[in-house]
N, C-alpha and C. Protein backbone atom coordinates (compact mmCIF):
# COMPACT_ATOMS: atom_id res chain seq x y z
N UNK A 1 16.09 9.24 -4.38
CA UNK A 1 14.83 8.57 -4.66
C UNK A 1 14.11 8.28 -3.35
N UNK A 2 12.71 8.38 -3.11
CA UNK A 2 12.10 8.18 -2.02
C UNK A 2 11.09 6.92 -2.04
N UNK A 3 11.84 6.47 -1.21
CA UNK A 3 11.29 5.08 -1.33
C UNK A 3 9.62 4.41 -0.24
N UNK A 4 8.65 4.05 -0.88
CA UNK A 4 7.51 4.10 -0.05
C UNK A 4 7.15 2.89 -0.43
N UNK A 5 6.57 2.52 0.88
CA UNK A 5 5.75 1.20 1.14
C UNK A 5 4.50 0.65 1.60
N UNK A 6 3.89 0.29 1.29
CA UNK A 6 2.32 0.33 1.38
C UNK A 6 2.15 -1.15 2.41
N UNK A 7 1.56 -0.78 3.03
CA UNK A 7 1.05 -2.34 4.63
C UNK A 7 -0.30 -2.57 4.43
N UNK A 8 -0.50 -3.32 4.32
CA UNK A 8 -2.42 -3.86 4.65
C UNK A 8 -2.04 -5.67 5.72
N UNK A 9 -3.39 -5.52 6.17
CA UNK A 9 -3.38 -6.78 6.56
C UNK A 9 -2.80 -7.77 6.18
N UNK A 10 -2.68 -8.49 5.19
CA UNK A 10 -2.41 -9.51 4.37
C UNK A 10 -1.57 -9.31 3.16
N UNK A 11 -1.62 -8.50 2.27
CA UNK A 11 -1.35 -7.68 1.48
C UNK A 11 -1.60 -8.33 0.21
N UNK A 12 -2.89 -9.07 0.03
CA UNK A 12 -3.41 -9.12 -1.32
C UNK A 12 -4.56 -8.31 -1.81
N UNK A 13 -4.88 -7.08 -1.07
CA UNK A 13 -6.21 -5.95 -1.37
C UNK A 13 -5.55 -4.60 -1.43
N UNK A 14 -5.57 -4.28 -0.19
CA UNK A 14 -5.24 -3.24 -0.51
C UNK A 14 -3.65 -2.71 -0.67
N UNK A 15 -3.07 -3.31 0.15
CA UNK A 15 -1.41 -2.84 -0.16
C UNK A 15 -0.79 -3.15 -1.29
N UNK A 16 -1.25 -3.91 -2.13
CA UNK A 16 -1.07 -4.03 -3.81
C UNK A 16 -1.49 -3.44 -4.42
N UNK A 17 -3.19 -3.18 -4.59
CA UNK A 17 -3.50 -2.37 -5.38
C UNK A 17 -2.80 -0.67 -4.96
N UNK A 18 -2.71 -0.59 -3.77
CA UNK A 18 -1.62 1.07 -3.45
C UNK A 18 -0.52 0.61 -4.43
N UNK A 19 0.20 -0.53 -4.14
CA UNK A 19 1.48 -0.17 -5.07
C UNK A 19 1.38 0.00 -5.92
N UNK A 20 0.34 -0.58 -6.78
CA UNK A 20 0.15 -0.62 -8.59
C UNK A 20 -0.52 0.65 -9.43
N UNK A 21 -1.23 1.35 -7.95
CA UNK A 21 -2.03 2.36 -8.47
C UNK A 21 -0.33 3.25 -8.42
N UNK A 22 0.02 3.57 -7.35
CA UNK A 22 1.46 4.28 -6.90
C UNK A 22 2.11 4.44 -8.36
N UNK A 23 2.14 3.28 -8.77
CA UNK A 23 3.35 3.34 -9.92
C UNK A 23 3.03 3.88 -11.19
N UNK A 24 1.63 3.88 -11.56
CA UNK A 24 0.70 4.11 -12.34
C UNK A 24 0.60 5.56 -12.47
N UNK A 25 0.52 6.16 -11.35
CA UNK A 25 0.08 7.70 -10.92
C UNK A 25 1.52 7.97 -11.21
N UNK A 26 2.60 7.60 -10.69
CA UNK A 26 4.19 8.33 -10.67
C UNK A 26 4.40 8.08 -12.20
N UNK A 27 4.24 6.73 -13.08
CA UNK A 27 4.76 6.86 -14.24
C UNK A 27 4.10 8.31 -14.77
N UNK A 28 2.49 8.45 -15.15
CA UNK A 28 1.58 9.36 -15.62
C UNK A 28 2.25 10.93 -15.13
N UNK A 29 3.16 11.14 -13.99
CA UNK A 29 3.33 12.42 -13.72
C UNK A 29 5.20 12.62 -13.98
N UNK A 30 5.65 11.14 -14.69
CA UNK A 30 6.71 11.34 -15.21
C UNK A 30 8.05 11.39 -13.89
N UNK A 31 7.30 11.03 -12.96
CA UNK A 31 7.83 11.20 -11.52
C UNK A 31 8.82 9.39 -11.25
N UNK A 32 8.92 8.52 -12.00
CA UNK A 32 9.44 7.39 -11.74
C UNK A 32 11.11 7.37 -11.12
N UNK A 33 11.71 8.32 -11.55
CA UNK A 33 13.12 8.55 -11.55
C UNK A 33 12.97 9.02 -10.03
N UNK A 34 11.86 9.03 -9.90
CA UNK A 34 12.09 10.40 -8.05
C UNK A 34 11.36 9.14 -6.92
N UNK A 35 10.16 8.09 -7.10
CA UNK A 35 10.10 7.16 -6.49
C UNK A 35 9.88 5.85 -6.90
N UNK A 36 9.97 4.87 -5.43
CA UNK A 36 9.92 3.80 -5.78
C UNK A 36 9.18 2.97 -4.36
N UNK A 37 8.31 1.87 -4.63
CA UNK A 37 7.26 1.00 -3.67
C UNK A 37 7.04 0.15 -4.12
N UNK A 38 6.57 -0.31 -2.86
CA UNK A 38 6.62 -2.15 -2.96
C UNK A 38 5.72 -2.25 -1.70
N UNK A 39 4.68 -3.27 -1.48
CA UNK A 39 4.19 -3.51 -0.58
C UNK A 39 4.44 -4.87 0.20
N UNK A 40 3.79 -4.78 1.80
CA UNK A 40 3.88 -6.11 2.93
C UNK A 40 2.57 -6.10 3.16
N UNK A 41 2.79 -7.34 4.05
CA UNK A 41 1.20 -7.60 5.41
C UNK A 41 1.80 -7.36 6.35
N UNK A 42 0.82 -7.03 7.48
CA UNK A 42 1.58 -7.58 9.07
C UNK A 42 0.87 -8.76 9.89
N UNK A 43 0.27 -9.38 8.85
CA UNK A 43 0.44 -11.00 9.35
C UNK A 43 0.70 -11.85 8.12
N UNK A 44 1.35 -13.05 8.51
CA UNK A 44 1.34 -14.13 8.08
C UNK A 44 0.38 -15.44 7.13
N UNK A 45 -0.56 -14.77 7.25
CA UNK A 45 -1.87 -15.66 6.74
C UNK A 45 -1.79 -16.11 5.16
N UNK A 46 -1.50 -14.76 4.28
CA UNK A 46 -1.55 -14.73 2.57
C UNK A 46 0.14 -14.59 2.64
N UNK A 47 0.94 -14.87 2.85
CA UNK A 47 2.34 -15.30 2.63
C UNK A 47 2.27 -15.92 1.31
N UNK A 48 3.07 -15.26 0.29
CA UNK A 48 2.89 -15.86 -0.91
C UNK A 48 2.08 -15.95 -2.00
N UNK A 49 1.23 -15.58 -1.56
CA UNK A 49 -0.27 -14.80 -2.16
C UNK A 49 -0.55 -13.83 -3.22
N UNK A 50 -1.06 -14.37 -4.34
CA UNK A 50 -1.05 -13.22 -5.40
C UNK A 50 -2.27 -11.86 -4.83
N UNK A 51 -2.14 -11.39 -5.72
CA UNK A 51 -3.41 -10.34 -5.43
C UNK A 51 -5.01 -11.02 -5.38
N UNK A 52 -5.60 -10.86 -4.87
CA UNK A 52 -6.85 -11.26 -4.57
C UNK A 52 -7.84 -11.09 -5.86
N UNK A 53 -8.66 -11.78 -6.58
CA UNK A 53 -9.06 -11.39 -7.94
C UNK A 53 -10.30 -9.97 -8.15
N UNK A 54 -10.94 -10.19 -7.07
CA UNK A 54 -11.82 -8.81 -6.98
C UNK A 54 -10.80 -7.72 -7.08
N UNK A 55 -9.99 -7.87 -6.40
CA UNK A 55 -8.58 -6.41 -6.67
C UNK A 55 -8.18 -6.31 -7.92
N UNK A 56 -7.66 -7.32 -8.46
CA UNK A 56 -7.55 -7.35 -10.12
C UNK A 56 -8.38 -6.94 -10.90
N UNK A 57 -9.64 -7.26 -10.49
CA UNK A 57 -10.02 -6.75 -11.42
C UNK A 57 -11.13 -5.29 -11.43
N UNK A 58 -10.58 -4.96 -10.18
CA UNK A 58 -10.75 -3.31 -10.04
C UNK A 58 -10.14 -2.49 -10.35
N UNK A 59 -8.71 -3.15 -10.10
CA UNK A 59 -7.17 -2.48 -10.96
C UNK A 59 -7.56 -2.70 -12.46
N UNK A 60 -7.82 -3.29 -12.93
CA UNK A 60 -7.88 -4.06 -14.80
C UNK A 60 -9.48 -3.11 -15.22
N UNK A 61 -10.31 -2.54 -14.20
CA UNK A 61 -11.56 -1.66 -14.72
C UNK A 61 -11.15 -0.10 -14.83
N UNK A 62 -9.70 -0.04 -13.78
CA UNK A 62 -9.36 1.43 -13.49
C UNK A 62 -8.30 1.48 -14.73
N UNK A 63 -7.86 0.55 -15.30
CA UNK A 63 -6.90 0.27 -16.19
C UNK A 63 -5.55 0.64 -15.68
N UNK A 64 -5.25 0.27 -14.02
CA UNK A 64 -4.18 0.08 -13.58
C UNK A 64 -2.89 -1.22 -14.16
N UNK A 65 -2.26 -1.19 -14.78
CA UNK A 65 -1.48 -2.38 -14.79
C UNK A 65 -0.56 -2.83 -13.37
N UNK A 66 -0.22 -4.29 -12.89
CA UNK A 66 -0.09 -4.80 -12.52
C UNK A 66 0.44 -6.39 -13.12
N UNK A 67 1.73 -6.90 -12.12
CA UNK A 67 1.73 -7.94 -12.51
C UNK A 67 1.54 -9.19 -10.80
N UNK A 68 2.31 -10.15 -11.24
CA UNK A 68 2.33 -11.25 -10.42
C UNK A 68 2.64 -11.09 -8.78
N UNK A 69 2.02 -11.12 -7.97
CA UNK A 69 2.95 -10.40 -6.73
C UNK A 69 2.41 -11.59 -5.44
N UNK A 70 3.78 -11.84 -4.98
CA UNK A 70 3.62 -12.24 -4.02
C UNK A 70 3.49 -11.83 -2.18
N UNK A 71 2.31 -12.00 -1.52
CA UNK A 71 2.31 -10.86 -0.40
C UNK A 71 3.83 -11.46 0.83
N UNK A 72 3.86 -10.66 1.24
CA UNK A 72 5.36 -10.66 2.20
C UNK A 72 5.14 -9.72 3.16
N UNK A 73 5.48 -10.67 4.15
CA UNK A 73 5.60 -9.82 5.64
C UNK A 73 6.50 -8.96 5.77
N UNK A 74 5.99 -7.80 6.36
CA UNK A 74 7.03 -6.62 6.91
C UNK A 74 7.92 -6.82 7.56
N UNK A 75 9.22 -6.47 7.30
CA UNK A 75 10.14 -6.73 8.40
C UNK A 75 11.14 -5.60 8.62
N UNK A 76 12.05 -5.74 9.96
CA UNK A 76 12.65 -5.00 10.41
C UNK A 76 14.01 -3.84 9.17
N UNK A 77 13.98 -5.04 8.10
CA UNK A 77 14.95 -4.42 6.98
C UNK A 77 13.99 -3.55 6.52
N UNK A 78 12.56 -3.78 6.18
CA UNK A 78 12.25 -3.19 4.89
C UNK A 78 11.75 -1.53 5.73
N UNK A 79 11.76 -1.72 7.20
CA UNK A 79 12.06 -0.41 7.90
C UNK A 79 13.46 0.71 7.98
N UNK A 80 14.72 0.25 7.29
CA UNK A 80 15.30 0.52 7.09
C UNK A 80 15.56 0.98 6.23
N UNK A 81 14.72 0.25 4.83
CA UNK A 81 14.97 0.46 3.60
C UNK A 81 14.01 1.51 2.90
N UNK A 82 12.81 1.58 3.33
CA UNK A 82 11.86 2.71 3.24
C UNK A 82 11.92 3.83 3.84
N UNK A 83 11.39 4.82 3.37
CA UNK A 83 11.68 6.30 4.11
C UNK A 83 10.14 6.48 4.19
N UNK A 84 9.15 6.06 3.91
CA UNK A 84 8.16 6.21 4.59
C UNK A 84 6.76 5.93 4.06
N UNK A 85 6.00 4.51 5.19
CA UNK A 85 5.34 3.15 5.06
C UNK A 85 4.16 3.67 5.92
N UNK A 86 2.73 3.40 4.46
CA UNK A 86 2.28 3.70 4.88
C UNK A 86 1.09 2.18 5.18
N UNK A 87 0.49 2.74 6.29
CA UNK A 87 -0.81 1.23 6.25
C UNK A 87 -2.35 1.60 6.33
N UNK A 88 -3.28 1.16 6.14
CA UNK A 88 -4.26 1.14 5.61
C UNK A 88 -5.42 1.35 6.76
N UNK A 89 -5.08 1.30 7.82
CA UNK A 89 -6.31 1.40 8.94
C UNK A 89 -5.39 1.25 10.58
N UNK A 90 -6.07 1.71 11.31
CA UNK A 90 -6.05 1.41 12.59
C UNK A 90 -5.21 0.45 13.38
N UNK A 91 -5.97 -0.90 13.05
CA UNK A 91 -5.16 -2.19 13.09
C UNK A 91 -3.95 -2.67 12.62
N UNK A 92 -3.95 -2.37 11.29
CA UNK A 92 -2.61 -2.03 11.25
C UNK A 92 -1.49 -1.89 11.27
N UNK A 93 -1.78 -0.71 11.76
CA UNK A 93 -1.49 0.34 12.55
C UNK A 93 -0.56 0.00 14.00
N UNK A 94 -1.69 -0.74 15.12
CA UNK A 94 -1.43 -1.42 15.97
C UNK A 94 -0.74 -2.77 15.34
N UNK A 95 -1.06 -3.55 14.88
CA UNK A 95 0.18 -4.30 14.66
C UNK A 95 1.43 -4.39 13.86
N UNK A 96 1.53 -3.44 13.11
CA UNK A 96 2.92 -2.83 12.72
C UNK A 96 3.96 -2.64 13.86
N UNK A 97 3.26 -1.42 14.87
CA UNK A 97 4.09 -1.26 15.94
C UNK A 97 4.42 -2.55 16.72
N UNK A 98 4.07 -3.55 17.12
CA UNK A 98 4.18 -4.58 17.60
C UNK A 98 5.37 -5.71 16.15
N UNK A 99 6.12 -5.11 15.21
CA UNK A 99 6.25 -5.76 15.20
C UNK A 99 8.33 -4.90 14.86
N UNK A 100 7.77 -3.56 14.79
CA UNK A 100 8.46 -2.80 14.18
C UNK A 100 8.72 -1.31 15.40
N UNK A 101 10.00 -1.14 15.56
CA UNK A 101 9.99 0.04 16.67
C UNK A 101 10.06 1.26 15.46
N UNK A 102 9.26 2.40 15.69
CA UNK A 102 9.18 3.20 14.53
C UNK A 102 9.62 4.53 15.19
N UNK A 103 11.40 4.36 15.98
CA UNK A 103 12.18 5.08 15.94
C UNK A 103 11.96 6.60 15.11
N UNK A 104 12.03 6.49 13.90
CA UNK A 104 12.12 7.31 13.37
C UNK A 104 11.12 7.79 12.48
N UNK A 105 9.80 7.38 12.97
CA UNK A 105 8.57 8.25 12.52
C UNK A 105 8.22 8.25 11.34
N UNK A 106 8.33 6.84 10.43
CA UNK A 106 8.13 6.78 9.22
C UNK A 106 6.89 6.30 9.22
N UNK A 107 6.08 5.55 9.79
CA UNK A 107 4.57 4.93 9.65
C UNK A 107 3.94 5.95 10.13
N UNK A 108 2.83 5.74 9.06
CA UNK A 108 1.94 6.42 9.02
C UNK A 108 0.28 5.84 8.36
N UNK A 109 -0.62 6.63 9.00
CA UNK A 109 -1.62 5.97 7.85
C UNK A 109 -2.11 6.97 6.32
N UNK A 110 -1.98 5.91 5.70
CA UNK A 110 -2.18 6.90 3.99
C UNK A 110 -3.21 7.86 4.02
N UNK A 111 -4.58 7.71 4.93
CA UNK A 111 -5.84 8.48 5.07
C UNK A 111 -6.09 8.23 6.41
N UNK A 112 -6.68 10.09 7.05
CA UNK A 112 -6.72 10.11 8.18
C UNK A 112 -7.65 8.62 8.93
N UNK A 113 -8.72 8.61 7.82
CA UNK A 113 -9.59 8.10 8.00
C UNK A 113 -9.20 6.15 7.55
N UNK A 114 -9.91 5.53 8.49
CA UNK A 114 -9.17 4.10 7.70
C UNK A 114 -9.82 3.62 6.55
N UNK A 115 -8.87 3.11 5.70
CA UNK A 115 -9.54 2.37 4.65
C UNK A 115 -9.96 0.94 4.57
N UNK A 116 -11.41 0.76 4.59
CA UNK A 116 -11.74 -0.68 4.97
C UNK A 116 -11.09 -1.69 4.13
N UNK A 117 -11.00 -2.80 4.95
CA UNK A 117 -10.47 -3.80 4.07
C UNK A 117 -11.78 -4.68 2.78
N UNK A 118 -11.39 -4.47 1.77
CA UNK A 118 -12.48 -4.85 0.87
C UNK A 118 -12.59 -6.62 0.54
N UNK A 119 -12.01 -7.07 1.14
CA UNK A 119 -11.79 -8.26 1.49
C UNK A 119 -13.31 -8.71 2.12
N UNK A 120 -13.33 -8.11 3.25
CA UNK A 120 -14.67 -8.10 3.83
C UNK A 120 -16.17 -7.24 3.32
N UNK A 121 -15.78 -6.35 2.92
CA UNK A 121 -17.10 -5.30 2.36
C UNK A 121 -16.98 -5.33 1.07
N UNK A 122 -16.20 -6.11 -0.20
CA UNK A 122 -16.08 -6.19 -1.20
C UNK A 122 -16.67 -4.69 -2.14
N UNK A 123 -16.04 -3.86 -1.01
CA UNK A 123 -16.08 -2.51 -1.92
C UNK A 123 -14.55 -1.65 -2.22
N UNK A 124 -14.72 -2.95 -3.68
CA UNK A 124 -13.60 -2.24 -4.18
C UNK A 124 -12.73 -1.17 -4.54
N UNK A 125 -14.32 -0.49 -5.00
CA UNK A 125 -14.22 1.11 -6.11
C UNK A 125 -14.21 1.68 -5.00
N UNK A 126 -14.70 1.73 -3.60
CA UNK A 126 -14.55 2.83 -2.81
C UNK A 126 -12.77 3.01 -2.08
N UNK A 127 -12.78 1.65 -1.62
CA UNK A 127 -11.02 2.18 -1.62
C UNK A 127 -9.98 1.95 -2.71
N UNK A 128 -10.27 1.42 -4.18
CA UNK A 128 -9.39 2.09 -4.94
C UNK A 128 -9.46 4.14 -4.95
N UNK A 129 -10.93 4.45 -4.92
CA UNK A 129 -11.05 6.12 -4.96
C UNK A 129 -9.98 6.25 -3.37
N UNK A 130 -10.17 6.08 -2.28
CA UNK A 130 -9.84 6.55 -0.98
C UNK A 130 -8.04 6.36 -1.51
N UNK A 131 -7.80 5.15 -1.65
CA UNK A 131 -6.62 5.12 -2.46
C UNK A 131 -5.70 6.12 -2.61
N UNK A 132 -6.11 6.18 -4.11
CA UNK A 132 -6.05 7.61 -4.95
C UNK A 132 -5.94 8.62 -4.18
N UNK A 133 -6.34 8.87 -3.96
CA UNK A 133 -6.70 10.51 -2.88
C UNK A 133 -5.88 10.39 -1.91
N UNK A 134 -5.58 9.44 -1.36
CA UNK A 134 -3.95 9.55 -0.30
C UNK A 134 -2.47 9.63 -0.97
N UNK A 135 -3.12 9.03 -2.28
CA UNK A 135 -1.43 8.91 -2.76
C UNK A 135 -1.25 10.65 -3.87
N UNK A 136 -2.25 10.75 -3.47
CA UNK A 136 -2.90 11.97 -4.36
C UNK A 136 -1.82 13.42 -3.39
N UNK A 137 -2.21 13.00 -2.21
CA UNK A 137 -2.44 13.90 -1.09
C UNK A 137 -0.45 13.92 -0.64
N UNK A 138 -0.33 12.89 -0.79
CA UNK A 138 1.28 12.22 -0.56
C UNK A 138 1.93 12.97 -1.61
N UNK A 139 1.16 13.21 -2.43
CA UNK A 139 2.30 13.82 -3.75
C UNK A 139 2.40 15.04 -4.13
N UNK A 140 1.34 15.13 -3.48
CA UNK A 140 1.23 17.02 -3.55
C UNK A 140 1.67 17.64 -2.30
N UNK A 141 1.90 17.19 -1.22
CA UNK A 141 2.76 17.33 -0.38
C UNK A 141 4.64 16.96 -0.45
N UNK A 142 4.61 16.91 -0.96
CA UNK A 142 6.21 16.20 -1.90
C UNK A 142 6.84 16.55 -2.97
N UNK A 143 5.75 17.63 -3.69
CA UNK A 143 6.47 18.20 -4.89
C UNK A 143 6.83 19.15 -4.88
């Protein structure tokens, strides 16, 4: 089973809605038995933190299901425990590495391009689509 992990800032925008869309897309392709994800932040700020409600209810328009999730910092285990974590932009990016030695070349970003945090630009529908299309891109490279 290949196990993947989704990073955003905080992880009540976008690294949730990746996981929920993730699971959504793998149930639909019958693929559940082959992976499995869970998302972090790489800061501290939303520790504990459900999903953010604009995310909900972009997930609940895409008719993603989702439940209760609390955001949680990345740590040195869940680098161990993943085979390969992806994060959402630049920043990141840069602070992942600062927190995580990535020995073995598992981080990465989901799209070449970064995906804004919608937190700030409250454009949801554009990175649920950008989303999609990485995990899109992840799976068709994998099958």
């Amino acid at each position: 089973m290949k196990k993947v992990l989704f990073v955003c800032h905080g992880s009540i925008c976008r690294s949730p809605m990746a996981e929920f869309i993730f699971k959504k897309i793998i149930k639909d392709k019958g693929l559940e038995d082959a992976y499995y994800c869970e998302s972090r932040a790489v800061s501290s700020e939303e520790l504990g933190n459900d999903i953010y409600p604009p995310a909900k209810r972009c997930l609940d328009k895409h008719q993603i299901p989702y439940k209760r999730h609390y955001a949680t910092k990345i740590s040195n285990k869940d680098y161990e425990e993943f085979d390969v974590i992806f994060v959402m932009d630049d920043s990141n990016l840069y602070r992942i590495k600062r927190i995580i030695d990535d020995d073995e070349h598992k981080i990465r970003k989901l799209m070449d391009d970064d995906i804004e945090d919608p937190w700030w630009t409250d454009n949801f529908d554009k990175v649920y689509a950008e989303i999609v299309e990485g995990i899109e891109k992840y799976l068709g490279e994998n099958q």
